[in-house]
PDBML (XML) file of the C-alpha atoms, coordinates in Angstrom:
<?xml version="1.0" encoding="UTF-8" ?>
<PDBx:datablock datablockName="MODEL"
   xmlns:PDBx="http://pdbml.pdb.org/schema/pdbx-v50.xsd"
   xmlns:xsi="http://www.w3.org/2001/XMLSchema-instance"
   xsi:schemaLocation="http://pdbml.pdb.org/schema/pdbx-v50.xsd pdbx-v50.xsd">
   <PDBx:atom_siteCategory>
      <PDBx:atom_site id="1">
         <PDBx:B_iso_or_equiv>0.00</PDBx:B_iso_or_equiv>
         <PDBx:Cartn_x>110.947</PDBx:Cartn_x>
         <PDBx:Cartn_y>76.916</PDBx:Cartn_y>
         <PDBx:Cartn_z>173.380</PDBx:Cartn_z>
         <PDBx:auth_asym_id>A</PDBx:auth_asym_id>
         <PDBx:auth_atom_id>CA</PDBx:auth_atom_id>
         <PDBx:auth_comp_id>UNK</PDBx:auth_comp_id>
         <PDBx:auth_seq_id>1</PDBx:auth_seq_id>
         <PDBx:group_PDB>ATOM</PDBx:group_PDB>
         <PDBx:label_alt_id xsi:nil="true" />
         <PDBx:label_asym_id>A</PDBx:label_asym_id>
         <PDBx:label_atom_id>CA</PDBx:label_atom_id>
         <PDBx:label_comp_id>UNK</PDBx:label_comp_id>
         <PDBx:label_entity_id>1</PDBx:label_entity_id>
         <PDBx:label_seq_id>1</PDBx:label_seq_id>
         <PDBx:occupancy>1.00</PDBx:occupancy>
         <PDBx:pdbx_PDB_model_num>1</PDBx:pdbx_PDB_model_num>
         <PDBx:type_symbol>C</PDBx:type_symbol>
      </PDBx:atom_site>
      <PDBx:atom_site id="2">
         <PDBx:B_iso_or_equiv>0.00</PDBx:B_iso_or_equiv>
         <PDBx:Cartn_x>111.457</PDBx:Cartn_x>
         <PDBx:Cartn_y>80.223</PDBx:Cartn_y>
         <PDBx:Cartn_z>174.764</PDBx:Cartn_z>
         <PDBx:auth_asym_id>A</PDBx:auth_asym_id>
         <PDBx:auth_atom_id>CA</PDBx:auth_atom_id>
         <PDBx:auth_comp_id>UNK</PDBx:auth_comp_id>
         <PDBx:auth_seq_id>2</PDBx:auth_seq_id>
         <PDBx:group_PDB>ATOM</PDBx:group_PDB>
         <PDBx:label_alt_id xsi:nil="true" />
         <PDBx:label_asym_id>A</PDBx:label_asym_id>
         <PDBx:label_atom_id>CA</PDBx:label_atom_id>
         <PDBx:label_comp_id>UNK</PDBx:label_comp_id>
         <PDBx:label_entity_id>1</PDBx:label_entity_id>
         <PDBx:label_seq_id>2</PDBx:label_seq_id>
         <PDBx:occupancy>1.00</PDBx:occupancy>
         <PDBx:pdbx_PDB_model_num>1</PDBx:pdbx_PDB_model_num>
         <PDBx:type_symbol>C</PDBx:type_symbol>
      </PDBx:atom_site>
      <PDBx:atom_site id="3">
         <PDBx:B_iso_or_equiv>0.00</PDBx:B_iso_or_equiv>
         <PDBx:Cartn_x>109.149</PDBx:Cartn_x>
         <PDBx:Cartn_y>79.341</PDBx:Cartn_y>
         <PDBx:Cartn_z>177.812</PDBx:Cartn_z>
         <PDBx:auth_asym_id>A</PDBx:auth_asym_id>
         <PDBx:auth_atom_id>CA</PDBx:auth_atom_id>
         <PDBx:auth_comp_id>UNK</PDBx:auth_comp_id>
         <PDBx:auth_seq_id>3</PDBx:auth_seq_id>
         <PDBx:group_PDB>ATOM</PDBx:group_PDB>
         <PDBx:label_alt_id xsi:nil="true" />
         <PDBx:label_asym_id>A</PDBx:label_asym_id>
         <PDBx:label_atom_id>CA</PDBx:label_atom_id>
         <PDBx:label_comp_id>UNK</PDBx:label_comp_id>
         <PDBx:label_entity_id>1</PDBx:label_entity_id>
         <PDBx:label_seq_id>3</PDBx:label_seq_id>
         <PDBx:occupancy>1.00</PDBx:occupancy>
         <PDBx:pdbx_PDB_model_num>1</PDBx:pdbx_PDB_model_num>
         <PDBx:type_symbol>C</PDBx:type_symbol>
      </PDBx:atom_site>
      <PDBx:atom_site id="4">
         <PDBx:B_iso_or_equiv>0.00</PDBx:B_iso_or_equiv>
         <PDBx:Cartn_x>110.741</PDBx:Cartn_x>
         <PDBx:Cartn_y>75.834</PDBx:Cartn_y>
         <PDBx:Cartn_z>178.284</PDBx:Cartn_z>
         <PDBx:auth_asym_id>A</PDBx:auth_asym_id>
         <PDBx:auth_atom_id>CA</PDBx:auth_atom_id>
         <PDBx:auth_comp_id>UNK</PDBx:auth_comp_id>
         <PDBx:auth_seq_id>4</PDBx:auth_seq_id>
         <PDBx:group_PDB>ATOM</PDBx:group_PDB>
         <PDBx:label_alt_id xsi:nil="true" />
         <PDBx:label_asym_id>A</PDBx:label_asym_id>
         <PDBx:label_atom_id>CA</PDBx:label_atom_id>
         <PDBx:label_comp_id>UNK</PDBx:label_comp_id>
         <PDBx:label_entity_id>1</PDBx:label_entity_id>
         <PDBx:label_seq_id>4</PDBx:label_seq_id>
         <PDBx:occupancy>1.00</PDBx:occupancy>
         <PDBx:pdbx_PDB_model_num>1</PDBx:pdbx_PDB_model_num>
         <PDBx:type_symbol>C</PDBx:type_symbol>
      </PDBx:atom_site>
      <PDBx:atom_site id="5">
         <PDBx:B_iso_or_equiv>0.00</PDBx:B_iso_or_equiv>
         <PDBx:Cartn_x>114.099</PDBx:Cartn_x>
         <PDBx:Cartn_y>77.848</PDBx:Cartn_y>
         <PDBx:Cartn_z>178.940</PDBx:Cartn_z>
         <PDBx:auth_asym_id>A</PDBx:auth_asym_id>
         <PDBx:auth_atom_id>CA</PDBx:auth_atom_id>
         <PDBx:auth_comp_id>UNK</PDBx:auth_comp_id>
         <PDBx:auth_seq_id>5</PDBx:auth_seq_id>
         <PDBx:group_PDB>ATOM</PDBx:group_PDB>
         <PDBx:label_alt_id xsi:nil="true" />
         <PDBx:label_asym_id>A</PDBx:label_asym_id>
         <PDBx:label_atom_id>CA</PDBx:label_atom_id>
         <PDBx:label_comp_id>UNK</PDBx:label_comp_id>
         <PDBx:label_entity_id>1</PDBx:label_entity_id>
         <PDBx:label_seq_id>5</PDBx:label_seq_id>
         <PDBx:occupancy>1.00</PDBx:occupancy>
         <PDBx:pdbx_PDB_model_num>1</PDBx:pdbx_PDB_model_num>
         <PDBx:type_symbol>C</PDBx:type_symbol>
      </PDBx:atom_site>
      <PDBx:atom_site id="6">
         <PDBx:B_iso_or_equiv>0.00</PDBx:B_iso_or_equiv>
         <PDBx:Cartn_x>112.666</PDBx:Cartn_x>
         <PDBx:Cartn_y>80.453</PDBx:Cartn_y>
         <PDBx:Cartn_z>181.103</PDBx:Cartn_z>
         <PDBx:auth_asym_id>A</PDBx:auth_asym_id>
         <PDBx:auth_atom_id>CA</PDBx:auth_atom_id>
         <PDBx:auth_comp_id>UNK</PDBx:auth_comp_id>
         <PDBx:auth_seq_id>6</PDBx:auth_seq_id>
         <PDBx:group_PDB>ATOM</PDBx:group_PDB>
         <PDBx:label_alt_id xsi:nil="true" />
         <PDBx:label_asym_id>A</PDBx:label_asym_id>
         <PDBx:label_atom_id>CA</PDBx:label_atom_id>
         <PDBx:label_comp_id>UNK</PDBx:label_comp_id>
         <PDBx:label_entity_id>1</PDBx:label_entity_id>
         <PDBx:label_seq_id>6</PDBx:label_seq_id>
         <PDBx:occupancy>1.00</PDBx:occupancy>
         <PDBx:pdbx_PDB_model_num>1</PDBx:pdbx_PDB_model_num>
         <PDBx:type_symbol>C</PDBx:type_symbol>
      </PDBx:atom_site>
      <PDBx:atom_site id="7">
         <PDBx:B_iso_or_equiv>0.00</PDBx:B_iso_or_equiv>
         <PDBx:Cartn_x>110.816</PDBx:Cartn_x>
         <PDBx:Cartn_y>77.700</PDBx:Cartn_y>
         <PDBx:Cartn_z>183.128</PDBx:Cartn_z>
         <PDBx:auth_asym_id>A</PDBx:auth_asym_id>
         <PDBx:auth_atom_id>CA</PDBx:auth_atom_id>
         <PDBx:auth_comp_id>UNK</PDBx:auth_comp_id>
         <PDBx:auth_seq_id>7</PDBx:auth_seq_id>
         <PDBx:group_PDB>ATOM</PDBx:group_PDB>
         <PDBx:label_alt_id xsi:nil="true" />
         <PDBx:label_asym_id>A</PDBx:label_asym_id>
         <PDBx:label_atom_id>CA</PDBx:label_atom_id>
         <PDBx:label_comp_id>UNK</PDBx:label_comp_id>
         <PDBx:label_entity_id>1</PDBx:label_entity_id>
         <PDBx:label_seq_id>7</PDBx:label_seq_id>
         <PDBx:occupancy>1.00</PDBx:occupancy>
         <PDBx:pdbx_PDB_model_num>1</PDBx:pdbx_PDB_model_num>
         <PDBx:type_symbol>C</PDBx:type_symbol>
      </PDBx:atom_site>
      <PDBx:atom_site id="8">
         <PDBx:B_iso_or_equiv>0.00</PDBx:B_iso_or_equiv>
         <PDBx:Cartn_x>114.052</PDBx:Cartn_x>
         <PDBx:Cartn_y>75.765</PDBx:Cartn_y>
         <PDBx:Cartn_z>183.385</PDBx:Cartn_z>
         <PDBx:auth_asym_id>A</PDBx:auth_asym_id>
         <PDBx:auth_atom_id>CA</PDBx:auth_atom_id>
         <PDBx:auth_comp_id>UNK</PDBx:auth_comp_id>
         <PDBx:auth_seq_id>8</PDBx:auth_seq_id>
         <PDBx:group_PDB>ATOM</PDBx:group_PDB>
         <PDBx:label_alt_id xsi:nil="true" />
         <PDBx:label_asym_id>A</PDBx:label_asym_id>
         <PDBx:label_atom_id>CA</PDBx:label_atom_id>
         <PDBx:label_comp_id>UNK</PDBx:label_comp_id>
         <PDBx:label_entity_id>1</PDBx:label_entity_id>
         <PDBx:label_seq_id>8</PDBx:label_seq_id>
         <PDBx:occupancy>1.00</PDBx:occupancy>
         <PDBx:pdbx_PDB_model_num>1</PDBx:pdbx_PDB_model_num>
         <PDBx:type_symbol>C</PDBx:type_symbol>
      </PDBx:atom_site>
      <PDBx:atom_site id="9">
         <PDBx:B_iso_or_equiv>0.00</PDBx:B_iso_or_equiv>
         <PDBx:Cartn_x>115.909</PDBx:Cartn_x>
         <PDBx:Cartn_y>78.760</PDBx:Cartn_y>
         <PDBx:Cartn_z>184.841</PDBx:Cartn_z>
         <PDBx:auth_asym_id>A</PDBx:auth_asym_id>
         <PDBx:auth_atom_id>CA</PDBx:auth_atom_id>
         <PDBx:auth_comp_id>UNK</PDBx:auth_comp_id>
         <PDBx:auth_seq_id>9</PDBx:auth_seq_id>
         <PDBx:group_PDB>ATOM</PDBx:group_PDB>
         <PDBx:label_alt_id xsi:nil="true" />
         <PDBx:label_asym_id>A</PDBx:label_asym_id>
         <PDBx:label_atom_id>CA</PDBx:label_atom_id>
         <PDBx:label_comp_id>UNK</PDBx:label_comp_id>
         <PDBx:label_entity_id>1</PDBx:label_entity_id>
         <PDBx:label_seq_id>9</PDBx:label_seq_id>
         <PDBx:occupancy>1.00</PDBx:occupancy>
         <PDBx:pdbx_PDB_model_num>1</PDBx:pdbx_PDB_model_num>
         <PDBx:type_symbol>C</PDBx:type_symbol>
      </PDBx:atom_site>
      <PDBx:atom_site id="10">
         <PDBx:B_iso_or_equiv>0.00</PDBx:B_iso_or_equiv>
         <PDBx:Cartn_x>112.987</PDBx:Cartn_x>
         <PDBx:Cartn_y>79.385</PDBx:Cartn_y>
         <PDBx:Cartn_z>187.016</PDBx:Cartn_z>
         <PDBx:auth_asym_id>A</PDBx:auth_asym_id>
         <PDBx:auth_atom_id>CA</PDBx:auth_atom_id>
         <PDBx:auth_comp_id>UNK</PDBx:auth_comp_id>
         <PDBx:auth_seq_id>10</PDBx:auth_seq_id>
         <PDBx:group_PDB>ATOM</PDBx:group_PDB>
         <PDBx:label_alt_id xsi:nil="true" />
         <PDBx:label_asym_id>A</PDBx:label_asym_id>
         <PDBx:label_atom_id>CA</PDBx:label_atom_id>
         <PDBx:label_comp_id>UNK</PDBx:label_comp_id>
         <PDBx:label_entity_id>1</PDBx:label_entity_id>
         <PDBx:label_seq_id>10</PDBx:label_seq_id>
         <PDBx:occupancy>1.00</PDBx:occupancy>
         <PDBx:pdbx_PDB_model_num>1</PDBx:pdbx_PDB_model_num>
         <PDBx:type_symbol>C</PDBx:type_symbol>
      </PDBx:atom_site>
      <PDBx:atom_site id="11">
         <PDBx:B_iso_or_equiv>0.00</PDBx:B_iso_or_equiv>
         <PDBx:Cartn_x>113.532</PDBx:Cartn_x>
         <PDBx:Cartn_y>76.059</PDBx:Cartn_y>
         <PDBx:Cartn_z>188.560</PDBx:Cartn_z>
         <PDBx:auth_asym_id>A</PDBx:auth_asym_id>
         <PDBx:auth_atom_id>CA</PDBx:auth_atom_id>
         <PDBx:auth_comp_id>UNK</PDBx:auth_comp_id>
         <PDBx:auth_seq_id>11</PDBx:auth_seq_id>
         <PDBx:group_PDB>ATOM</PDBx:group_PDB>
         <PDBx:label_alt_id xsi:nil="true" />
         <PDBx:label_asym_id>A</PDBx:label_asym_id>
         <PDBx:label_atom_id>CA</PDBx:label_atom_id>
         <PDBx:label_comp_id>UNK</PDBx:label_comp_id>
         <PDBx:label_entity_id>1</PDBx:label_entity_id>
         <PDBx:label_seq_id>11</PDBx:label_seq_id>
         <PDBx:occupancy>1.00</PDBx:occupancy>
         <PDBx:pdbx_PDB_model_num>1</PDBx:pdbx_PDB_model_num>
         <PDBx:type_symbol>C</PDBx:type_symbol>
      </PDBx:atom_site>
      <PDBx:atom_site id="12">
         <PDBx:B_iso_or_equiv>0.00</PDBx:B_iso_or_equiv>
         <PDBx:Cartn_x>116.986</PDBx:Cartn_x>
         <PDBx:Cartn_y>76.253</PDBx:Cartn_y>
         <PDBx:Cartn_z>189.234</PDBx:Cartn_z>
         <PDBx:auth_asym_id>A</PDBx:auth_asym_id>
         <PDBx:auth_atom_id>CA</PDBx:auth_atom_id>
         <PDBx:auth_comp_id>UNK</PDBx:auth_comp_id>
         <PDBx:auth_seq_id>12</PDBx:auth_seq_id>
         <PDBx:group_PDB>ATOM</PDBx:group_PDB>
         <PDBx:label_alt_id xsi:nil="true" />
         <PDBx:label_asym_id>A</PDBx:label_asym_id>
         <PDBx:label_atom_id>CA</PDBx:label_atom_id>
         <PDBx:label_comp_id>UNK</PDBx:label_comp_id>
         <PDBx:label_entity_id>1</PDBx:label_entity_id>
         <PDBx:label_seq_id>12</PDBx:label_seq_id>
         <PDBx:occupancy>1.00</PDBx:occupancy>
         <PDBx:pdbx_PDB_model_num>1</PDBx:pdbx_PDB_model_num>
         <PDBx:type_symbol>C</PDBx:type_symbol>
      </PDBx:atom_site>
      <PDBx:atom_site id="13">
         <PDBx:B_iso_or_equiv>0.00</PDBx:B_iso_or_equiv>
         <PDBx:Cartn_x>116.298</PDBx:Cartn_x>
         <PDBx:Cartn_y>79.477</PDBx:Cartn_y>
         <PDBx:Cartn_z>190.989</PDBx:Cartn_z>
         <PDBx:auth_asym_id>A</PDBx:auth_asym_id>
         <PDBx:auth_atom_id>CA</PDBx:auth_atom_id>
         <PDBx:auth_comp_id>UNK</PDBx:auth_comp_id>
         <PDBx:auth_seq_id>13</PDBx:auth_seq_id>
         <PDBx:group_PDB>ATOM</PDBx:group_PDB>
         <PDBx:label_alt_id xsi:nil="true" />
         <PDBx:label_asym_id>A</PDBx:label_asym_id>
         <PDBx:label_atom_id>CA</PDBx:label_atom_id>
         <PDBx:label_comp_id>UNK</PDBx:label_comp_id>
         <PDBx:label_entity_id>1</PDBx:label_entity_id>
         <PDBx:label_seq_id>13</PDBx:label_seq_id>
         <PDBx:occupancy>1.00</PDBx:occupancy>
         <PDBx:pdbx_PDB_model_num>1</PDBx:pdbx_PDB_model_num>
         <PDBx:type_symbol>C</PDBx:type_symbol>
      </PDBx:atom_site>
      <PDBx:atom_site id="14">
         <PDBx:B_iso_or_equiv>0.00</PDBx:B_iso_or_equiv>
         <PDBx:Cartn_x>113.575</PDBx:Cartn_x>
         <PDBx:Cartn_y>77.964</PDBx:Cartn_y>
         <PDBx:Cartn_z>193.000</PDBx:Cartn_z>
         <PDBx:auth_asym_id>A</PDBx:auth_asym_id>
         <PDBx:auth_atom_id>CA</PDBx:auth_atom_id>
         <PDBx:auth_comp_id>UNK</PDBx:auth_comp_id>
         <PDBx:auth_seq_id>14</PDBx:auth_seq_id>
         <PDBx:group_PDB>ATOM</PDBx:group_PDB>
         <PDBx:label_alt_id xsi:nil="true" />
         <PDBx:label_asym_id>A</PDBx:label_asym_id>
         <PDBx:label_atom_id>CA</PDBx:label_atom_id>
         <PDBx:label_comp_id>UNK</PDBx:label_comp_id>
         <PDBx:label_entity_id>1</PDBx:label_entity_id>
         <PDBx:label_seq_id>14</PDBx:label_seq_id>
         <PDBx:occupancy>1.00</PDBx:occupancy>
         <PDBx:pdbx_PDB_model_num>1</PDBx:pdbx_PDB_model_num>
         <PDBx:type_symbol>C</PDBx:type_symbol>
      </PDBx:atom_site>
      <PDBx:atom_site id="15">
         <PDBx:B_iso_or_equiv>0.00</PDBx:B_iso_or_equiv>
         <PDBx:Cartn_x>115.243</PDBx:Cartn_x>
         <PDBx:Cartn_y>74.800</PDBx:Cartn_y>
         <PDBx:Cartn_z>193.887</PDBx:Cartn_z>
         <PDBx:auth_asym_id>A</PDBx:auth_asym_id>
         <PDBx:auth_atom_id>CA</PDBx:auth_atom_id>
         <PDBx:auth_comp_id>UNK</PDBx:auth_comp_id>
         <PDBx:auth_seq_id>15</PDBx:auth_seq_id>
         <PDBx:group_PDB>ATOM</PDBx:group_PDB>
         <PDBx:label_alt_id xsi:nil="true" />
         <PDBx:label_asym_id>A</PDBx:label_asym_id>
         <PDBx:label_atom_id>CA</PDBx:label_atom_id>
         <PDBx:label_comp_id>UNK</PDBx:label_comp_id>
         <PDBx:label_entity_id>1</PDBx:label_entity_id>
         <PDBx:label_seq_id>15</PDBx:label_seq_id>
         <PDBx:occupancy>1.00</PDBx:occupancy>
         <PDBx:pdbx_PDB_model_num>1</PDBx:pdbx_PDB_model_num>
         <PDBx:type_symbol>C</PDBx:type_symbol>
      </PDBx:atom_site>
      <PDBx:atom_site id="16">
         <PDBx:B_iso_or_equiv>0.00</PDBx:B_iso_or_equiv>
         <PDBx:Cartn_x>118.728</PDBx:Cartn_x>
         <PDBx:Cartn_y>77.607</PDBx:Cartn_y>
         <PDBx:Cartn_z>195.266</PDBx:Cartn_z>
         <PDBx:auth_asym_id>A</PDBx:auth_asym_id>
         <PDBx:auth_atom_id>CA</PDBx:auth_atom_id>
         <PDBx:auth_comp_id>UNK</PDBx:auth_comp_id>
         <PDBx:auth_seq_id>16</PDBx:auth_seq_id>
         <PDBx:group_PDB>ATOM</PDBx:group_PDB>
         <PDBx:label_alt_id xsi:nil="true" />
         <PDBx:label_asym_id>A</PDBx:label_asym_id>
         <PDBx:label_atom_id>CA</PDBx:label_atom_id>
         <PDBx:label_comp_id>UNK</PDBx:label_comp_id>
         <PDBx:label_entity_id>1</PDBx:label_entity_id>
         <PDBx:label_seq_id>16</PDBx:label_seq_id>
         <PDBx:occupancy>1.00</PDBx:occupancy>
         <PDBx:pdbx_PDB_model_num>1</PDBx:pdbx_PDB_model_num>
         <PDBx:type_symbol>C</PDBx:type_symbol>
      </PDBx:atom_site>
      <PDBx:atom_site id="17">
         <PDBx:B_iso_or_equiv>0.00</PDBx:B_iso_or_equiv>
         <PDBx:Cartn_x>115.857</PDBx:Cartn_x>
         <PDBx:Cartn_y>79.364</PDBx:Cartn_y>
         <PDBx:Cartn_z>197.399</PDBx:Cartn_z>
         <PDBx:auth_asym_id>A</PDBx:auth_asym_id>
         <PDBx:auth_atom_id>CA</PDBx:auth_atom_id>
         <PDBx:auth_comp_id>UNK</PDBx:auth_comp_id>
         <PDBx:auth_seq_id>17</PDBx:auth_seq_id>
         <PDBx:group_PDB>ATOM</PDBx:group_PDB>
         <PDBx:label_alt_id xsi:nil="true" />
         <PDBx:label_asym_id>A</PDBx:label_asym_id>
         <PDBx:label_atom_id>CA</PDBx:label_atom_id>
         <PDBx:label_comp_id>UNK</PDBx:label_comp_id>
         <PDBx:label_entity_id>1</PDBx:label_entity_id>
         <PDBx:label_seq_id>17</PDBx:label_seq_id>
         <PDBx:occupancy>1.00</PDBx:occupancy>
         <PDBx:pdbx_PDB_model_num>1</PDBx:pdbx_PDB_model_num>
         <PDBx:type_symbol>C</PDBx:type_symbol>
      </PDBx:atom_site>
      <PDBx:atom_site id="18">
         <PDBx:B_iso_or_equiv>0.00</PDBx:B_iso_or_equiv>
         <PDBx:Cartn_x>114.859</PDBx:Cartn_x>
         <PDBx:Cartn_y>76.365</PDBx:Cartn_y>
         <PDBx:Cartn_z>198.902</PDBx:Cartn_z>
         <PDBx:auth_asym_id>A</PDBx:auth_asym_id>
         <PDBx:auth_atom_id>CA</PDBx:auth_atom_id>
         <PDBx:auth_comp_id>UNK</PDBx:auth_comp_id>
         <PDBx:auth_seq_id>18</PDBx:auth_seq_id>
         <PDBx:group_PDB>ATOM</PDBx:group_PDB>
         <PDBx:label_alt_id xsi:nil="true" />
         <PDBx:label_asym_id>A</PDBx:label_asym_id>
         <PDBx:label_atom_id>CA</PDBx:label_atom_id>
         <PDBx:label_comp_id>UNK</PDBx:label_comp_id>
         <PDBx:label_entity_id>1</PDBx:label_entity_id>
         <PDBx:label_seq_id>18</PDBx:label_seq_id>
         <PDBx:occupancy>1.00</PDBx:occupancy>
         <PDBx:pdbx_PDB_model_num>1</PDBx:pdbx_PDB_model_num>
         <PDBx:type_symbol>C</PDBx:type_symbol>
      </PDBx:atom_site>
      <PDBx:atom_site id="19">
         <PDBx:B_iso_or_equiv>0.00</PDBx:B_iso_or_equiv>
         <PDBx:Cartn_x>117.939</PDBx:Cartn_x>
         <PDBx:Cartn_y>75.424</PDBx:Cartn_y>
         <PDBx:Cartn_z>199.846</PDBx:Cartn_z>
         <PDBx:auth_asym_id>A</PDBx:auth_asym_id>
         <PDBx:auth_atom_id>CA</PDBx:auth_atom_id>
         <PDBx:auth_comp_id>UNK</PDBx:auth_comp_id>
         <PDBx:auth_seq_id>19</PDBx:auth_seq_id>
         <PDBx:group_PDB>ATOM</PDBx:group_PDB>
         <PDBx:label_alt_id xsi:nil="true" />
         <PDBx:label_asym_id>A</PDBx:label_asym_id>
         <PDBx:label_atom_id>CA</PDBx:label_atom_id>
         <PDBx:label_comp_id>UNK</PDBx:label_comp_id>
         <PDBx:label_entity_id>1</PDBx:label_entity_id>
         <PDBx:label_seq_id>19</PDBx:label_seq_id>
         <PDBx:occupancy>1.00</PDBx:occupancy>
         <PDBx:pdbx_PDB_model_num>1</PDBx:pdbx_PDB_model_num>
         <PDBx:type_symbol>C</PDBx:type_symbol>
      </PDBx:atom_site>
      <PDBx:atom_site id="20">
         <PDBx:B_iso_or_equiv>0.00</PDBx:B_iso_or_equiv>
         <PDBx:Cartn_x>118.997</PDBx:Cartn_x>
         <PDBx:Cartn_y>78.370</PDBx:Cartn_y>
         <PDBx:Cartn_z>201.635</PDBx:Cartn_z>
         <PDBx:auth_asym_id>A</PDBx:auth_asym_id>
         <PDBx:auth_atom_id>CA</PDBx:auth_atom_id>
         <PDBx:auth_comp_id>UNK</PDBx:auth_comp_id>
         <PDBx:auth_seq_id>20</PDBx:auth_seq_id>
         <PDBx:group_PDB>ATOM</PDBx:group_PDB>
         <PDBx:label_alt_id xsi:nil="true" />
         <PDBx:label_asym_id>A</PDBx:label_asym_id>
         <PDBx:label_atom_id>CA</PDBx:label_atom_id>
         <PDBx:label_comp_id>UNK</PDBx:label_comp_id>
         <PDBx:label_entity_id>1</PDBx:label_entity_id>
         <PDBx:label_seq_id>20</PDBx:label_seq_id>
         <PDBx:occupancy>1.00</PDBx:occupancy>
         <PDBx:pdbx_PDB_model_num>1</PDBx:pdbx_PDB_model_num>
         <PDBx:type_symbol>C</PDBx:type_symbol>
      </PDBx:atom_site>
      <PDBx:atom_site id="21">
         <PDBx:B_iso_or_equiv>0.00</PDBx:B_iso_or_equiv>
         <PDBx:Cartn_x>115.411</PDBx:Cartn_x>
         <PDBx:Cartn_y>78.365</PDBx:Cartn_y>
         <PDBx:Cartn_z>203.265</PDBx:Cartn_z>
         <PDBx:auth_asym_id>A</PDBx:auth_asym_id>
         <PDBx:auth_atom_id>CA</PDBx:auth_atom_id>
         <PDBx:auth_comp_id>UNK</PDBx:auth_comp_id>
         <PDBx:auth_seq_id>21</PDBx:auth_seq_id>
         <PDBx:group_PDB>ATOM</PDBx:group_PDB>
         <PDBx:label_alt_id xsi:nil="true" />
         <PDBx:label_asym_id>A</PDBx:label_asym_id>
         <PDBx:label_atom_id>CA</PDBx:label_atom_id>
         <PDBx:label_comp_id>UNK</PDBx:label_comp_id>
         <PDBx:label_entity_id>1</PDBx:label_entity_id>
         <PDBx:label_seq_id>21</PDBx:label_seq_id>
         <PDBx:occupancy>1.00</PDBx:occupancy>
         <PDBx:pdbx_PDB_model_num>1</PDBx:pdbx_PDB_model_num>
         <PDBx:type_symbol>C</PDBx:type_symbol>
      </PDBx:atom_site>
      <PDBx:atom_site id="22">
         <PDBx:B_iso_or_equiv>0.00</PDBx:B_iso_or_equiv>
         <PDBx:Cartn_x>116.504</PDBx:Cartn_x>
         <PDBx:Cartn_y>75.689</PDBx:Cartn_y>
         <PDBx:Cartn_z>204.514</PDBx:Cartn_z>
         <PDBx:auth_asym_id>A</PDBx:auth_asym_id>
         <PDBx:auth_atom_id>CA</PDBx:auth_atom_id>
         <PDBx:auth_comp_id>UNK</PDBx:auth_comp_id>
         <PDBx:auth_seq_id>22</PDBx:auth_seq_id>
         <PDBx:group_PDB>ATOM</PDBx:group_PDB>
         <PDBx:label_alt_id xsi:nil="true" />
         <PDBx:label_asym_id>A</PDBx:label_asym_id>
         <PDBx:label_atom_id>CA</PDBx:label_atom_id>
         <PDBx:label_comp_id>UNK</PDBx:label_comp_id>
         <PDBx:label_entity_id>1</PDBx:label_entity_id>
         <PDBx:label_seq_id>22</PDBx:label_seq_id>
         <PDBx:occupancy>1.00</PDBx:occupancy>
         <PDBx:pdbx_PDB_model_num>1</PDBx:pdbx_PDB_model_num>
         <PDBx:type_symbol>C</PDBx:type_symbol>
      </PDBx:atom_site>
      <PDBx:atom_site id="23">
         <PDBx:B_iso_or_equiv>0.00</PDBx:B_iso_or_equiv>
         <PDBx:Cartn_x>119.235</PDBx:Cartn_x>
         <PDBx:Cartn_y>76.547</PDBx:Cartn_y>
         <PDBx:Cartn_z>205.940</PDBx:Cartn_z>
         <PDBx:auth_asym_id>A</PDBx:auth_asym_id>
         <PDBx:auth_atom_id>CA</PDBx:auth_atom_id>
         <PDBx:auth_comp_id>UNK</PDBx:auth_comp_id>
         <PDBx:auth_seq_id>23</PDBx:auth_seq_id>
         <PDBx:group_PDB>ATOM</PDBx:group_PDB>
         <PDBx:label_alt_id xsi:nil="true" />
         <PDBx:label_asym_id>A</PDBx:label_asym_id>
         <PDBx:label_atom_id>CA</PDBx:label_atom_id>
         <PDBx:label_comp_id>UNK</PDBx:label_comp_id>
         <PDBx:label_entity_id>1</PDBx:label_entity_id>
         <PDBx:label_seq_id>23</PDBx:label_seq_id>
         <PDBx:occupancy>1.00</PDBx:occupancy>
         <PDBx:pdbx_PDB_model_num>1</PDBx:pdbx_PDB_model_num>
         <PDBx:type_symbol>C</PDBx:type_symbol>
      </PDBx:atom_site>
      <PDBx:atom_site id="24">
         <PDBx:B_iso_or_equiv>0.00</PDBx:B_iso_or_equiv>
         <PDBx:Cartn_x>117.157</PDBx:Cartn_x>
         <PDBx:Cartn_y>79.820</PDBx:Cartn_y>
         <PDBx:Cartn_z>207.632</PDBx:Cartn_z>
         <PDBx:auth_asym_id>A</PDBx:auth_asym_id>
         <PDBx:auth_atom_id>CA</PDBx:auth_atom_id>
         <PDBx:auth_comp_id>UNK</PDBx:auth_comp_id>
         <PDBx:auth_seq_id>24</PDBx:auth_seq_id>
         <PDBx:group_PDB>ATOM</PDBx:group_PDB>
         <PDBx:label_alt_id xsi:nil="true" />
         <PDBx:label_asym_id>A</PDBx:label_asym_id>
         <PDBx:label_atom_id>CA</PDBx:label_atom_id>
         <PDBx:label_comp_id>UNK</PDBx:label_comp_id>
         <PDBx:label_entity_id>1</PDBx:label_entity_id>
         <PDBx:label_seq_id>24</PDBx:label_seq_id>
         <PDBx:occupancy>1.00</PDBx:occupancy>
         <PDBx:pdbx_PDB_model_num>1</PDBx:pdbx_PDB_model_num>
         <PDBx:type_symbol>C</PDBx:type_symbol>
      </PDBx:atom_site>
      <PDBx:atom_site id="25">
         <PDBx:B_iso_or_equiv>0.00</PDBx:B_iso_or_equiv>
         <PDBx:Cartn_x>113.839</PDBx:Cartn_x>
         <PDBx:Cartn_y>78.652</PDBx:Cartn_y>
         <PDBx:Cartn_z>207.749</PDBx:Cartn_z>
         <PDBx:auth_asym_id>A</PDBx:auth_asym_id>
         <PDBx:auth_atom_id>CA</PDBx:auth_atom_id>
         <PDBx:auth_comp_id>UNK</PDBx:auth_comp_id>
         <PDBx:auth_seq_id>25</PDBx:auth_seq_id>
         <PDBx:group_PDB>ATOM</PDBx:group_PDB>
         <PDBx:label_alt_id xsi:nil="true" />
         <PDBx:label_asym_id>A</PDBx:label_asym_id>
         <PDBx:label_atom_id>CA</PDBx:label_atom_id>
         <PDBx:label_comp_id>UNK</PDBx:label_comp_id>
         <PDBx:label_entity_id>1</PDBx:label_entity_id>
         <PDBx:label_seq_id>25</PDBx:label_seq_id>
         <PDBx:occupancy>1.00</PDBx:occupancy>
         <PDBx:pdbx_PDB_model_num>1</PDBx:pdbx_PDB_model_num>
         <PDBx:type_symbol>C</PDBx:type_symbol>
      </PDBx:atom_site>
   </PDBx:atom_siteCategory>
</PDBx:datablock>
């Protein structure tokens, strides 16, 4: 359960980084 929280997290983060990559490739 522990790991199904940290993964979540770990997506969010990921999917923020992407974004701004994005932006600034």
């Amino acid at each position: 359960a522990n790991y199904h929280e940290k993964l979540l997290v770990l997506d969010s983060a990921i999917a923020d980084l992407r974004a701004q990559a994005g932006l600034n490739p």
